[in-house]
N, C-alpha and C. Protein backbone atom coordinates (compact mmCIF):
# COMPACT_ATOMS: atom_id res chain seq x y z
N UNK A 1 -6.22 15.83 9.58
CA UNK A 1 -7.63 15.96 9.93
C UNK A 1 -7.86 15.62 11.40
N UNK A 2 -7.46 14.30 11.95
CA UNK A 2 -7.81 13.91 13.41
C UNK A 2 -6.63 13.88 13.95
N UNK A 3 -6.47 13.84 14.79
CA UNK A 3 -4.83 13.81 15.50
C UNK A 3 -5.36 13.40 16.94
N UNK A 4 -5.08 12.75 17.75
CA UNK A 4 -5.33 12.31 18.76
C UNK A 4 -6.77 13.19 19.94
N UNK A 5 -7.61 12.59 19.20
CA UNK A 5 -9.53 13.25 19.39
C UNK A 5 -9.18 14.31 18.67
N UNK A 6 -8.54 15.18 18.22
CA UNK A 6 -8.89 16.67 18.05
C UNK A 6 -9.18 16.46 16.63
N UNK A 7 -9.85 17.41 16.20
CA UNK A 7 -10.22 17.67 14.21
C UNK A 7 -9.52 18.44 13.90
N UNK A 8 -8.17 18.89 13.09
CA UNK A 8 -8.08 20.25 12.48
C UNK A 8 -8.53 20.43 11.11
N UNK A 9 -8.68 21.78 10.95
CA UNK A 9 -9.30 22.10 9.36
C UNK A 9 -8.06 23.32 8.81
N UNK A 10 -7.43 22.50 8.20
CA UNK A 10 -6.80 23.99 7.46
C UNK A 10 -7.25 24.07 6.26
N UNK A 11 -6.93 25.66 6.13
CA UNK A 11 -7.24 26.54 4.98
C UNK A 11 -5.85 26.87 4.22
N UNK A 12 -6.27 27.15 3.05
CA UNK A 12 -5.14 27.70 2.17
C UNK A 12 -5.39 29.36 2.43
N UNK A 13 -4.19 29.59 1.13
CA UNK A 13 -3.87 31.24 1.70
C UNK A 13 -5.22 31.84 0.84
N UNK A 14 -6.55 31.28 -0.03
CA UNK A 14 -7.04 32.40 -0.22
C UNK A 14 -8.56 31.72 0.98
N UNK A 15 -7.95 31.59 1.88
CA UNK A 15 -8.97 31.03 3.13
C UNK A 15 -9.97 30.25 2.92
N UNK A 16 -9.62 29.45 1.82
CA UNK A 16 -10.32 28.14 1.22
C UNK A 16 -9.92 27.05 2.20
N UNK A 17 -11.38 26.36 2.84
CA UNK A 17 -10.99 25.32 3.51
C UNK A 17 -10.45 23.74 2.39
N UNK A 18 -9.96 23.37 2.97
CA UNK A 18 -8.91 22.42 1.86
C UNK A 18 -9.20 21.01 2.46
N UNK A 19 -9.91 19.83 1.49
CA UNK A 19 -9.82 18.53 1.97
C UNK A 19 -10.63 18.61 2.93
N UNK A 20 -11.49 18.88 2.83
CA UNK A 20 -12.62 19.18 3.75
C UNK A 20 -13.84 18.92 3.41
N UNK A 21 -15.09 18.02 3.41
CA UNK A 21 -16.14 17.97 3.21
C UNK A 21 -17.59 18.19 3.96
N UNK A 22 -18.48 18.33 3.81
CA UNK A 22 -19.47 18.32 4.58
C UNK A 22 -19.74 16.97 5.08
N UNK A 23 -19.35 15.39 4.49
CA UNK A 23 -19.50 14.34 5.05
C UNK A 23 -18.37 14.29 6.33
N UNK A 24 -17.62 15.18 5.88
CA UNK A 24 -16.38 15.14 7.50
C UNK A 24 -16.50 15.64 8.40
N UNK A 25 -17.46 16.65 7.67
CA UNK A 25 -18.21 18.18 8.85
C UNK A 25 -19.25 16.89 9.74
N UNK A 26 -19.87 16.46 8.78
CA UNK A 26 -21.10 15.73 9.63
C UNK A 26 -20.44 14.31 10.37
N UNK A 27 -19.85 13.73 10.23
CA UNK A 27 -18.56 12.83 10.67
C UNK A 27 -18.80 13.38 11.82
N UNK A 28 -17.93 14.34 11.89
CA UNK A 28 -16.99 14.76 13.38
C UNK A 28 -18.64 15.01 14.19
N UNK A 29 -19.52 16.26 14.11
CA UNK A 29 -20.70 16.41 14.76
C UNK A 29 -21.85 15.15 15.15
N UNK A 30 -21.75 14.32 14.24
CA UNK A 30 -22.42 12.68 14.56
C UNK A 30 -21.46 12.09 15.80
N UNK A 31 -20.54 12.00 15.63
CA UNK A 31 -19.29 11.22 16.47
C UNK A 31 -19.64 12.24 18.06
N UNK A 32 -19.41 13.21 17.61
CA UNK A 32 -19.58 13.80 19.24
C UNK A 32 -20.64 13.61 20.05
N UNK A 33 -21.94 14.16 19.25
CA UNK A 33 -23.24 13.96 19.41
C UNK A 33 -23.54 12.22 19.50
N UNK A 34 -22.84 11.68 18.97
CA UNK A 34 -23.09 9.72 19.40
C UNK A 34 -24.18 9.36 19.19
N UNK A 35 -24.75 10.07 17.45
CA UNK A 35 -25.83 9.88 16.96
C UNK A 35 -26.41 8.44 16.11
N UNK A 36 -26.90 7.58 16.04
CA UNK A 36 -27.02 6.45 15.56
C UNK A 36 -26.55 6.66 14.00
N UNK A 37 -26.22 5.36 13.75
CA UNK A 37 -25.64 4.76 11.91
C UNK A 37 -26.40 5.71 10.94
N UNK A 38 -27.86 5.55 11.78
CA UNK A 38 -28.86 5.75 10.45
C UNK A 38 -28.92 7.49 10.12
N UNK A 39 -28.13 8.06 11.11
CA UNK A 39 -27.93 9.67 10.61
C UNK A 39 -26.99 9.71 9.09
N UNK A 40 -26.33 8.62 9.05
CA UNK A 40 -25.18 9.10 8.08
C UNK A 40 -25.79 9.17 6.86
N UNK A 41 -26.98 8.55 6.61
CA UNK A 41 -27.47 9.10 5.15
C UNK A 41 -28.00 10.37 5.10
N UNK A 42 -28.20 11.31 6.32
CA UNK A 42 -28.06 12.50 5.62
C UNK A 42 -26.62 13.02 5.54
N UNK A 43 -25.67 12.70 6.09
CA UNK A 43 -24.58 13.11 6.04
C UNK A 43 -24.26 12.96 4.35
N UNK A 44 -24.39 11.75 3.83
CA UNK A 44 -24.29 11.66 2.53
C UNK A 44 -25.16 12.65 1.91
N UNK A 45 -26.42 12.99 1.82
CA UNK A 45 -27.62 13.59 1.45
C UNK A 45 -26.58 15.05 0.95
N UNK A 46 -26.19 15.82 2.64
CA UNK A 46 -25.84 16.90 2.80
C UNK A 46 -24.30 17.01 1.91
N UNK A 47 -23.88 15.70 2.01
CA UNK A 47 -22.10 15.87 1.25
C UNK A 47 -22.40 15.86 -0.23
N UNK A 48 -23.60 15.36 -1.22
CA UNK A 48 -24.33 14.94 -2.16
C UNK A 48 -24.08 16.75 -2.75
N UNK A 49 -25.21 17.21 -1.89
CA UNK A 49 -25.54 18.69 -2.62
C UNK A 49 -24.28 19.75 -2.12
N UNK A 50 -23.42 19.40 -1.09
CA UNK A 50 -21.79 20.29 -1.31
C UNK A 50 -20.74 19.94 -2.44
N UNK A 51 -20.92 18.86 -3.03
CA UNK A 51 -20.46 18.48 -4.08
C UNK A 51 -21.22 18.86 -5.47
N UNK A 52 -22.44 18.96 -5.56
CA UNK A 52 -23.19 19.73 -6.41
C UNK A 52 -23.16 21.10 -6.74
N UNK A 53 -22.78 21.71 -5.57
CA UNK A 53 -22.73 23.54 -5.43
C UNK A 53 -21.53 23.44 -6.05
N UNK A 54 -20.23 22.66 -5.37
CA UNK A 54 -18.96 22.74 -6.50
C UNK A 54 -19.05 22.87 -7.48
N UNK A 55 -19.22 21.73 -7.95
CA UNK A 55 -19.74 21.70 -9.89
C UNK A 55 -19.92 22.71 -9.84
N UNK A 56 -21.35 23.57 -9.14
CA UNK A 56 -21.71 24.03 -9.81
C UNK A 56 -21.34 25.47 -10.16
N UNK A 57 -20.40 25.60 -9.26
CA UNK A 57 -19.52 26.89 -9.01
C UNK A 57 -18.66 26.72 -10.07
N UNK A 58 -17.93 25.42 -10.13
CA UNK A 58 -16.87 25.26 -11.05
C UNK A 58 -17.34 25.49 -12.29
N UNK A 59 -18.30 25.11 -13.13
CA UNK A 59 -18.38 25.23 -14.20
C UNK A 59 -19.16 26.80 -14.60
N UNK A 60 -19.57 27.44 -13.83
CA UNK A 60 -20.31 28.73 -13.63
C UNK A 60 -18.74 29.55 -13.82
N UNK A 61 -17.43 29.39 -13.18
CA UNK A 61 -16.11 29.58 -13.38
C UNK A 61 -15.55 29.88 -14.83
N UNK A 62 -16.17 28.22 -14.96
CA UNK A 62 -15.15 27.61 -16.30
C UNK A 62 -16.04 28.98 -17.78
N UNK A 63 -17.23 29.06 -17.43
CA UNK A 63 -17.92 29.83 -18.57
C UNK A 63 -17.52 31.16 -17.96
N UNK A 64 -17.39 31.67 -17.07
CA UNK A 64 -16.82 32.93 -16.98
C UNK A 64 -15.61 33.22 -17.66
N UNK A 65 -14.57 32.41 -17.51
CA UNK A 65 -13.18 32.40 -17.98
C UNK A 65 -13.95 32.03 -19.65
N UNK A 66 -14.04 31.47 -20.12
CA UNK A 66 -14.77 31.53 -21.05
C UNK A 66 -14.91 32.72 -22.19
N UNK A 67 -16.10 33.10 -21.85
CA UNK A 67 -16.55 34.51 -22.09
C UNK A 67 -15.39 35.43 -21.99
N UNK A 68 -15.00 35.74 -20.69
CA UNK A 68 -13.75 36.49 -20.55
C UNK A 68 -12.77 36.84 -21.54
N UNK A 69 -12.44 35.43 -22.18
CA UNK A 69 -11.69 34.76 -23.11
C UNK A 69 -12.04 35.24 -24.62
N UNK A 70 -13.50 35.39 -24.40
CA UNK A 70 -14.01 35.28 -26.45
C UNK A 70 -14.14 37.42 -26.15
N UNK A 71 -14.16 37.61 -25.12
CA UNK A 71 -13.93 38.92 -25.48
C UNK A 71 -12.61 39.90 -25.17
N UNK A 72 -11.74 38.88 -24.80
CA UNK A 72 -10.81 39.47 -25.34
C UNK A 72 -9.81 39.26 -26.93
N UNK A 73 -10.73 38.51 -27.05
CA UNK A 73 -10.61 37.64 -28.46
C UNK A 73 -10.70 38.85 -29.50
N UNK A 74 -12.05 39.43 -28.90
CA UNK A 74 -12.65 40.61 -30.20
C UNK A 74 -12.36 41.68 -30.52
């Protein structure tokens, strides 16, 4: 992630950023910008609802595969 000042972000091969959060996104942009403490609760706020969209992707997934599943069942 940090390596001497620099940030890297790698991606996997289906260009999924990997180990990567929006609290790290907002991390690094607070840190540069040398924005006071009291920004980091939106950083949390903002890492809160990127972790929510997961879920909510994931389980929107999990019922696709699902379904998928009961009709090839039939």
């Amino acid at each position: 992630m940090e390596s001497n000042g620099k940030y890297f972000i790698h991606k996997d091969d289906n260009n999924l950023v990997q180990g990567f959060t929006a609290f790290n996104l907002c991390k690094i942009i607070f840190t540069v910008k040398q924005l006071s403490i009291q920004s980091y609760s939106v950083i949390a706020n903002l890492n809160k609802l990127a972790l929510d969209h997961n879920n909510n992707l994931f389980n929107s997934i999990e019922l696709l595969q699902s379904n998928y599943a009961n009709i090839l069942l039939t």
